[in-house]
PDB file of N, CA and C in Angstrom:
ATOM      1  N   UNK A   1      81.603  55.810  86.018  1.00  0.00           N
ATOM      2  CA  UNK A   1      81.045  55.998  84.708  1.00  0.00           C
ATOM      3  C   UNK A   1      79.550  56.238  84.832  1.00  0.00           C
ATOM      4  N   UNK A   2      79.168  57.118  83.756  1.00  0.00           N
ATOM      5  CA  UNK A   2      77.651  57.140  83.813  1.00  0.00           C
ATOM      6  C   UNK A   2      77.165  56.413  82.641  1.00  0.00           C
ATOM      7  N   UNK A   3      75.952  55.956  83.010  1.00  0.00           N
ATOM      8  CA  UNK A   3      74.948  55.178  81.932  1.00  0.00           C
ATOM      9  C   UNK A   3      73.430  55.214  82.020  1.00  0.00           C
ATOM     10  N   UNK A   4      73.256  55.950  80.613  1.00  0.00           N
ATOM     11  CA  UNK A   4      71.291  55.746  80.575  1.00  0.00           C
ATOM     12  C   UNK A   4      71.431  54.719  79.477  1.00  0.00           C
ATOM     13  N   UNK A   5      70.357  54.115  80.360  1.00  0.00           N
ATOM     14  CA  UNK A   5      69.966  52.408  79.395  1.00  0.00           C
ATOM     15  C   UNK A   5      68.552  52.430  80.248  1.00  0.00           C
ATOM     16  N   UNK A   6      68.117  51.442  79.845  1.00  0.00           N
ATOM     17  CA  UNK A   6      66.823  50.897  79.952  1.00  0.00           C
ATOM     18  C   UNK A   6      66.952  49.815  80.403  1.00  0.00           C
ATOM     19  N   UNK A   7      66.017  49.353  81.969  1.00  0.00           N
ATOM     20  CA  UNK A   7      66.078  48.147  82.597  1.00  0.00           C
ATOM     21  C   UNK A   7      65.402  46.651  82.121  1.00  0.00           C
ATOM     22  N   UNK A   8      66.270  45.819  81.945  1.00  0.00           N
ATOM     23  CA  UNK A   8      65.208  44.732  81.205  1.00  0.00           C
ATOM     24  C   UNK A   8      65.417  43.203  82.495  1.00  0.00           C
ATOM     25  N   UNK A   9      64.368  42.538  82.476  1.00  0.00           N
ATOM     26  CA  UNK A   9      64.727  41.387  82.979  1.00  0.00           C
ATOM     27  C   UNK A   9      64.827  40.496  82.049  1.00  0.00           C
ATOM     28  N   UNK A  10      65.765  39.317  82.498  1.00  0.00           N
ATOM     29  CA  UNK A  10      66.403  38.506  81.179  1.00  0.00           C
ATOM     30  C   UNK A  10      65.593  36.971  82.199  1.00  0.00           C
ATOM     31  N   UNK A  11      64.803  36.563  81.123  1.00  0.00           N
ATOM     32  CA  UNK A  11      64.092  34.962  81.860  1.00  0.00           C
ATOM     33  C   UNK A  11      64.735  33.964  81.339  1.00  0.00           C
ATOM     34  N   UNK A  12      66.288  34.213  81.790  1.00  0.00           N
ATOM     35  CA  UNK A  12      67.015  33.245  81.470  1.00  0.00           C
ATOM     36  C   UNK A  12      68.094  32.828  82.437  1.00  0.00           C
ATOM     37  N   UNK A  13      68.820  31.199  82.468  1.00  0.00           N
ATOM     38  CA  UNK A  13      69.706  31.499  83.260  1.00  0.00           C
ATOM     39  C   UNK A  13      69.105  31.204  84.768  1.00  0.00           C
ATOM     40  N   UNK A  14      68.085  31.358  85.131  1.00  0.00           N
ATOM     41  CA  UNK A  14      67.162  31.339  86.248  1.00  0.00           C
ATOM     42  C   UNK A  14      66.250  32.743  86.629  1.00  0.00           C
ATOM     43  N   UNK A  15      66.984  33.464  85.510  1.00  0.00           N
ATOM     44  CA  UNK A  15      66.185  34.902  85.266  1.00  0.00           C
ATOM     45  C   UNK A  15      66.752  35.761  86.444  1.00  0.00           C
ATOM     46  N   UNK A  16      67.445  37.606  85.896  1.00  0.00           N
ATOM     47  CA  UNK A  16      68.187  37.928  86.285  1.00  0.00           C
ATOM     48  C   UNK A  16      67.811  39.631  85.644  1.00  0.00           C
ATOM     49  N   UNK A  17      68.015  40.852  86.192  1.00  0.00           N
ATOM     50  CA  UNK A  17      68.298  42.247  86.134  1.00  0.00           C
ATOM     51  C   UNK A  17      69.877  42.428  84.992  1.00  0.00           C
ATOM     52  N   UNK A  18      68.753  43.184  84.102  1.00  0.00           N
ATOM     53  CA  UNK A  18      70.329  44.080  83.266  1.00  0.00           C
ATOM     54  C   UNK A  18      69.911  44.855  83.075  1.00  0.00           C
ATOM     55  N   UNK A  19      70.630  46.067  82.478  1.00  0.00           N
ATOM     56  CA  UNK A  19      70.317  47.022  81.874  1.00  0.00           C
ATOM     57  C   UNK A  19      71.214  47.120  80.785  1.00  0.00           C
ATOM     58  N   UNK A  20      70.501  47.827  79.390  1.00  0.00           N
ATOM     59  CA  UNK A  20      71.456  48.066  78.099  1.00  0.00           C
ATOM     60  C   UNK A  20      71.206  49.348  77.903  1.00  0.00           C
ATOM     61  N   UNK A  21      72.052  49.750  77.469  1.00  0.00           N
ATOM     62  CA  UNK A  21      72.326  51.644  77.088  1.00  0.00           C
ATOM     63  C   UNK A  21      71.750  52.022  76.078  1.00  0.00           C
ATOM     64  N   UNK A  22      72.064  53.165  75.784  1.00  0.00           N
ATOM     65  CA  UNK A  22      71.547  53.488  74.287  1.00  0.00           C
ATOM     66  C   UNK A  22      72.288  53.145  73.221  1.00  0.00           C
ATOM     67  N   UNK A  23      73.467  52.675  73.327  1.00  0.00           N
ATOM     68  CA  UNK A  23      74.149  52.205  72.493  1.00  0.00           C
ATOM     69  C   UNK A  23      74.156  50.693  72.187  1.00  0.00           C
ATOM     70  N   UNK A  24      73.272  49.708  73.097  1.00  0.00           N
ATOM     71  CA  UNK A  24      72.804  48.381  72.859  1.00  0.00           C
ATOM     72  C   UNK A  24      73.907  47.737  73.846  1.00  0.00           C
ATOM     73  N   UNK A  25      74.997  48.520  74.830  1.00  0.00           N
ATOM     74  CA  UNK A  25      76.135  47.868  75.217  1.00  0.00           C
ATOM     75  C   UNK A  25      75.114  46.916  76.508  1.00  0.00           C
ATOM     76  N   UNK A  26      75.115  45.672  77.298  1.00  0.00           N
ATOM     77  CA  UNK A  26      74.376  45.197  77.962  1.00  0.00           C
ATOM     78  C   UNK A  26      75.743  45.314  79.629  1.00  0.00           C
ATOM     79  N   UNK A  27      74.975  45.900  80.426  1.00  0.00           N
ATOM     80  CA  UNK A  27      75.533  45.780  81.709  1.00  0.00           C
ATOM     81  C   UNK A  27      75.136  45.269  82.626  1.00  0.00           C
ATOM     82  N   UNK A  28      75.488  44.317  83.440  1.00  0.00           N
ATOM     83  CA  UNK A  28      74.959  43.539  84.878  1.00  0.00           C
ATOM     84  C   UNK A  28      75.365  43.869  86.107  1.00  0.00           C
ATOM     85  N   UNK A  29      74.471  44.640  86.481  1.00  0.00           N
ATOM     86  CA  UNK A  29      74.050  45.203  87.992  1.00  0.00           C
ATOM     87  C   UNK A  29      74.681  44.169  88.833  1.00  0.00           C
ATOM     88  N   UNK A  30      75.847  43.570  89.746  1.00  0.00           N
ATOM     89  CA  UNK A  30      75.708  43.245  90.978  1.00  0.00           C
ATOM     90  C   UNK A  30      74.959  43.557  91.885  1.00  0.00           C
ATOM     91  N   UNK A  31      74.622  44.558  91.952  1.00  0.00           N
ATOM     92  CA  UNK A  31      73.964  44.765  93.430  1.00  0.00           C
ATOM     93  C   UNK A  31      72.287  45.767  93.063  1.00  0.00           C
ATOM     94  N   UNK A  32      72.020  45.148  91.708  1.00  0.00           N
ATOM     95  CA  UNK A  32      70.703  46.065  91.148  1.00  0.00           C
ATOM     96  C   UNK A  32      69.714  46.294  92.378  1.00  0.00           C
ATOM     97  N   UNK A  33      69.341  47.779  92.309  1.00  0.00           N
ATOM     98  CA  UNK A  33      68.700  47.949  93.843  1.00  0.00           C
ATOM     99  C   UNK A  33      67.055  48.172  93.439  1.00  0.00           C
ATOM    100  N   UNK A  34      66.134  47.403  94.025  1.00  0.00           N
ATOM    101  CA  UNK A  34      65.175  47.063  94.186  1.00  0.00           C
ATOM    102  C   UNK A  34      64.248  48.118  93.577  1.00  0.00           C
ATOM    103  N   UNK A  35      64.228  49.384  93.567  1.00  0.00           N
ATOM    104  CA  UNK A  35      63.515  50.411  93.286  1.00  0.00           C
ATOM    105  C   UNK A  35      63.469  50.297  91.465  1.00  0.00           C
ATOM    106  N   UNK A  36      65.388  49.791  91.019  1.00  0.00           N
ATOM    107  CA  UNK A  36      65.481  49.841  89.464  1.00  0.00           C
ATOM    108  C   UNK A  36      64.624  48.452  89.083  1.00  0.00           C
ATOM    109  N   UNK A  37      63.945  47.633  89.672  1.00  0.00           N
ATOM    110  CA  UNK A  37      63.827  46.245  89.309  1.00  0.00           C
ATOM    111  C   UNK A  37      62.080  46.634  88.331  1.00  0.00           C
ATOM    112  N   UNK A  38      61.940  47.601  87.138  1.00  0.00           N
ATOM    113  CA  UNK A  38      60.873  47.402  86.693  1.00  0.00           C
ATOM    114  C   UNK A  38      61.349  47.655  84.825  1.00  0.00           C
ATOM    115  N   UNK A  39      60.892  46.454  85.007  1.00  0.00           N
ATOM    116  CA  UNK A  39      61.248  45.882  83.291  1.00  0.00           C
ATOM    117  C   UNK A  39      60.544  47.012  82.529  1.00  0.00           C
ATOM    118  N   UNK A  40      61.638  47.885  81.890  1.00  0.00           N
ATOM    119  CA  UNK A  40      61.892  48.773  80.592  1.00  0.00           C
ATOM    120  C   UNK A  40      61.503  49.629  81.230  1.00  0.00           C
ATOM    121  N   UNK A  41      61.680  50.408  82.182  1.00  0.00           N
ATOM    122  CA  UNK A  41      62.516  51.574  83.086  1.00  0.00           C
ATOM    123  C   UNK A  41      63.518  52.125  82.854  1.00  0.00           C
ATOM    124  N   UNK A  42      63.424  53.492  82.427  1.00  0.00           N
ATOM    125  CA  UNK A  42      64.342  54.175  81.872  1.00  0.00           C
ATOM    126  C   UNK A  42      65.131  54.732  82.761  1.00  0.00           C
ATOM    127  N   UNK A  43      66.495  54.413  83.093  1.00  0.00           N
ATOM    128  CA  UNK A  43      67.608  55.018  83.939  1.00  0.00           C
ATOM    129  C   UNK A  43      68.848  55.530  83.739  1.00  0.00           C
ATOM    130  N   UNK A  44      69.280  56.192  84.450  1.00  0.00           N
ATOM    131  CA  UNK A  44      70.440  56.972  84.362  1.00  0.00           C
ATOM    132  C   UNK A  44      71.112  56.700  85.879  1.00  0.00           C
ATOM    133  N   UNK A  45      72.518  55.589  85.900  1.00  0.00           N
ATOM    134  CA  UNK A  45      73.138  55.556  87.197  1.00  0.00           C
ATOM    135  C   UNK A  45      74.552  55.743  86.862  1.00  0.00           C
ATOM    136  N   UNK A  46      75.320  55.440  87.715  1.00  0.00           N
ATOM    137  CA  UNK A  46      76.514  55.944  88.184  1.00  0.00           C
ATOM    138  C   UNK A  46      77.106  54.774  88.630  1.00  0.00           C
ATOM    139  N   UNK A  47      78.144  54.004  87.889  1.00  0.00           N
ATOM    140  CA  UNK A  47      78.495  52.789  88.530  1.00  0.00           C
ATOM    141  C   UNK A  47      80.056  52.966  88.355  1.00  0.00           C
ATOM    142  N   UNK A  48      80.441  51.548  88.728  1.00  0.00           N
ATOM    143  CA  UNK A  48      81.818  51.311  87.981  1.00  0.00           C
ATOM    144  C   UNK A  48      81.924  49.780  88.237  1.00  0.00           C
ATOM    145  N   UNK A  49      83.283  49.354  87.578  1.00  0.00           N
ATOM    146  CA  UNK A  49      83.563  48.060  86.802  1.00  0.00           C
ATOM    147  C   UNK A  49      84.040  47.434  88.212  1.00  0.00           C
ATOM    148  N   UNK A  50      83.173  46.129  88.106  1.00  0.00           N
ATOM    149  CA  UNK A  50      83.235  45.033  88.660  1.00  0.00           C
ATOM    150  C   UNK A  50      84.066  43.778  88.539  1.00  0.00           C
ATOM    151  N   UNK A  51      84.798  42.987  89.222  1.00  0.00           N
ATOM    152  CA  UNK A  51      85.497  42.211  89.031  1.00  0.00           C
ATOM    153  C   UNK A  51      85.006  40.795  89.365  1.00  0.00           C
ATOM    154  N   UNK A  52      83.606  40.802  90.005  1.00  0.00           N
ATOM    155  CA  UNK A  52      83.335  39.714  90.361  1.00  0.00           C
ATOM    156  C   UNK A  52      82.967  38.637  88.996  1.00  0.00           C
ATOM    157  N   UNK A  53      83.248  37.948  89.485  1.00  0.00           N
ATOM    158  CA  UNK A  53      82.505  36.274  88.661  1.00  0.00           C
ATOM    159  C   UNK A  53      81.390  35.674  88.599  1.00  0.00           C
ATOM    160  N   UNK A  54      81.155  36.266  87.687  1.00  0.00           N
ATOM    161  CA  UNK A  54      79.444  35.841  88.177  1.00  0.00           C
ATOM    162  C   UNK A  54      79.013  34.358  86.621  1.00  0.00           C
ATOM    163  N   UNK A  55      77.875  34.047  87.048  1.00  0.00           N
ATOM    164  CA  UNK A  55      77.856  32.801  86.223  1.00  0.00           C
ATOM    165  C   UNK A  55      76.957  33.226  84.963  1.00  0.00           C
ATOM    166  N   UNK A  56      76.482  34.256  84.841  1.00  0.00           N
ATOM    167  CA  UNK A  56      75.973  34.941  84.334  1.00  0.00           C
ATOM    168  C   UNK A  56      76.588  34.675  82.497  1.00  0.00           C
ATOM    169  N   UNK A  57      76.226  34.762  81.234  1.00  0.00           N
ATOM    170  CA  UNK A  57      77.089  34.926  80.354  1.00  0.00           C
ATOM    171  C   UNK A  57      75.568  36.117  79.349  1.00  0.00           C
ATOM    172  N   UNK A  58      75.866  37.056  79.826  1.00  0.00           N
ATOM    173  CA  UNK A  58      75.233  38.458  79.388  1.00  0.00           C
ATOM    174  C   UNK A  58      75.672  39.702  79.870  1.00  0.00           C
ATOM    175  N   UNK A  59      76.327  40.847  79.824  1.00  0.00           N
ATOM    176  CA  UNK A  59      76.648  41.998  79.814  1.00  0.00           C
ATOM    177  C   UNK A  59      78.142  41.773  80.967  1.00  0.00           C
ATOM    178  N   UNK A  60      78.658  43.309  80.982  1.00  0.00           N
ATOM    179  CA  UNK A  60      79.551  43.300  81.741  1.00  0.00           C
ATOM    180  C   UNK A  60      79.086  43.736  83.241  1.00  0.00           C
ATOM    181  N   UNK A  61      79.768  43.243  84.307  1.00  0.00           N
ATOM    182  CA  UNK A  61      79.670  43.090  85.745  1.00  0.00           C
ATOM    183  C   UNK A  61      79.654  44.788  86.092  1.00  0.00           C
ATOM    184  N   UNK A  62      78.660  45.299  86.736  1.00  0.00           N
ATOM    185  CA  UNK A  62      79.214  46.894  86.818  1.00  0.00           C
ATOM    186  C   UNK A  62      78.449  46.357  88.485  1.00  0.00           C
ATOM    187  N   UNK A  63      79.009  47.765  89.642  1.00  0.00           N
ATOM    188  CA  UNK A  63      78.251  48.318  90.668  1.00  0.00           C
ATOM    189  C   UNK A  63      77.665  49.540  90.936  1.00  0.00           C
ATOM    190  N   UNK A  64      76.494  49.352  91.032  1.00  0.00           N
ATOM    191  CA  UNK A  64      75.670  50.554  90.956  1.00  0.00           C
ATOM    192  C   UNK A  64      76.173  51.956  92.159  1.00  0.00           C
ATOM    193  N   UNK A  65      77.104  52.890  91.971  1.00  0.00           N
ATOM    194  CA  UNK A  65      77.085  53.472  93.128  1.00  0.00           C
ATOM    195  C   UNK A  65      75.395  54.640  93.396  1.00  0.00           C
ATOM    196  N   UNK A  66      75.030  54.964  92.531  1.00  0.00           N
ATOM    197  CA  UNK A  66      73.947  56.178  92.375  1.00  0.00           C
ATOM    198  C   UNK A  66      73.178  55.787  90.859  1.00  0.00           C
ATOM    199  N   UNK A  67      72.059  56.147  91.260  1.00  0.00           N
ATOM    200  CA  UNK A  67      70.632  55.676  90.193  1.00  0.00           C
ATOM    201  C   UNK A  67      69.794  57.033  90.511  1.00  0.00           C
ATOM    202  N   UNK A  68      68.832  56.854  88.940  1.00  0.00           N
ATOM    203  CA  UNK A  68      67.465  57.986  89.369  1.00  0.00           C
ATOM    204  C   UNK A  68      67.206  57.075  87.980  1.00  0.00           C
ATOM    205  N   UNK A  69      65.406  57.263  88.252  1.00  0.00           N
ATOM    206  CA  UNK A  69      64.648  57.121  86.643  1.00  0.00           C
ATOM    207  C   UNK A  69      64.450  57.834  85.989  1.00  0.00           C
ATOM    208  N   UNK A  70      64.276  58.414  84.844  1.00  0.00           N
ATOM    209  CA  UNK A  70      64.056  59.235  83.706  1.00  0.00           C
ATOM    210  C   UNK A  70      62.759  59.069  82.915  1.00  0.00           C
ATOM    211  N   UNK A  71      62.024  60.202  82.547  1.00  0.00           N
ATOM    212  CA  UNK A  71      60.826  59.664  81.798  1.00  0.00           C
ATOM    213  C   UNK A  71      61.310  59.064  80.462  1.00  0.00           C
ATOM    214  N   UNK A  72      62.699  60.195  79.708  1.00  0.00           N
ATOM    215  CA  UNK A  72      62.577  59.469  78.716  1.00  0.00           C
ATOM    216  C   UNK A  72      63.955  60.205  78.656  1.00  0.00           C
ATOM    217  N   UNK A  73      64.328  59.524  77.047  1.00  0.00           N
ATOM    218  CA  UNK A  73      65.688  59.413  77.007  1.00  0.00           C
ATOM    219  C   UNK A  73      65.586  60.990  75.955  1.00  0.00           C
ATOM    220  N   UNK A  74      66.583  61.979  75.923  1.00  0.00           N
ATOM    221  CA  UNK A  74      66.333  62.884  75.303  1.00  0.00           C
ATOM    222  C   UNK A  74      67.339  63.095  73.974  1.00  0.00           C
TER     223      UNK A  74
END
């Protein structure tokens, strides 16, 4: 699946990487890769659905296969 959302850090929880779409849907990066880690960074990646368990209680579990940043959302 593809998704442009915007990267936010959440200071909660012990503080943690999400990103939410343009549609407000909230998704959690397993494996958010270091380059996406700048709060309200506009992106466009390529993931799919995750099954892990995470302790997390904010967005759904996705894995990032492919990322790029975007200046802006069009």
């Amino acid at each position: 699946m593809k998704i442009k959302g915007t990267v936010q850090y959440q200071d909660f929880e012990g503080g943690f990487w999400g990103i939410v779409d343009q549609k407000g849907k909230k998704w959690l990066p397993v494996n958010m890769p270091e380059q996406l880690k700048v709060d309200q960074a506009k992106v466009e990646i390529t993931a799919k659905e995750s099954d892990v368990m995470t302790s997390m209680s904010w967005g759904s579990p996705i894995e990032i296969t492919g990322f790029h940043t975007i200046p802006r959302f069009d």
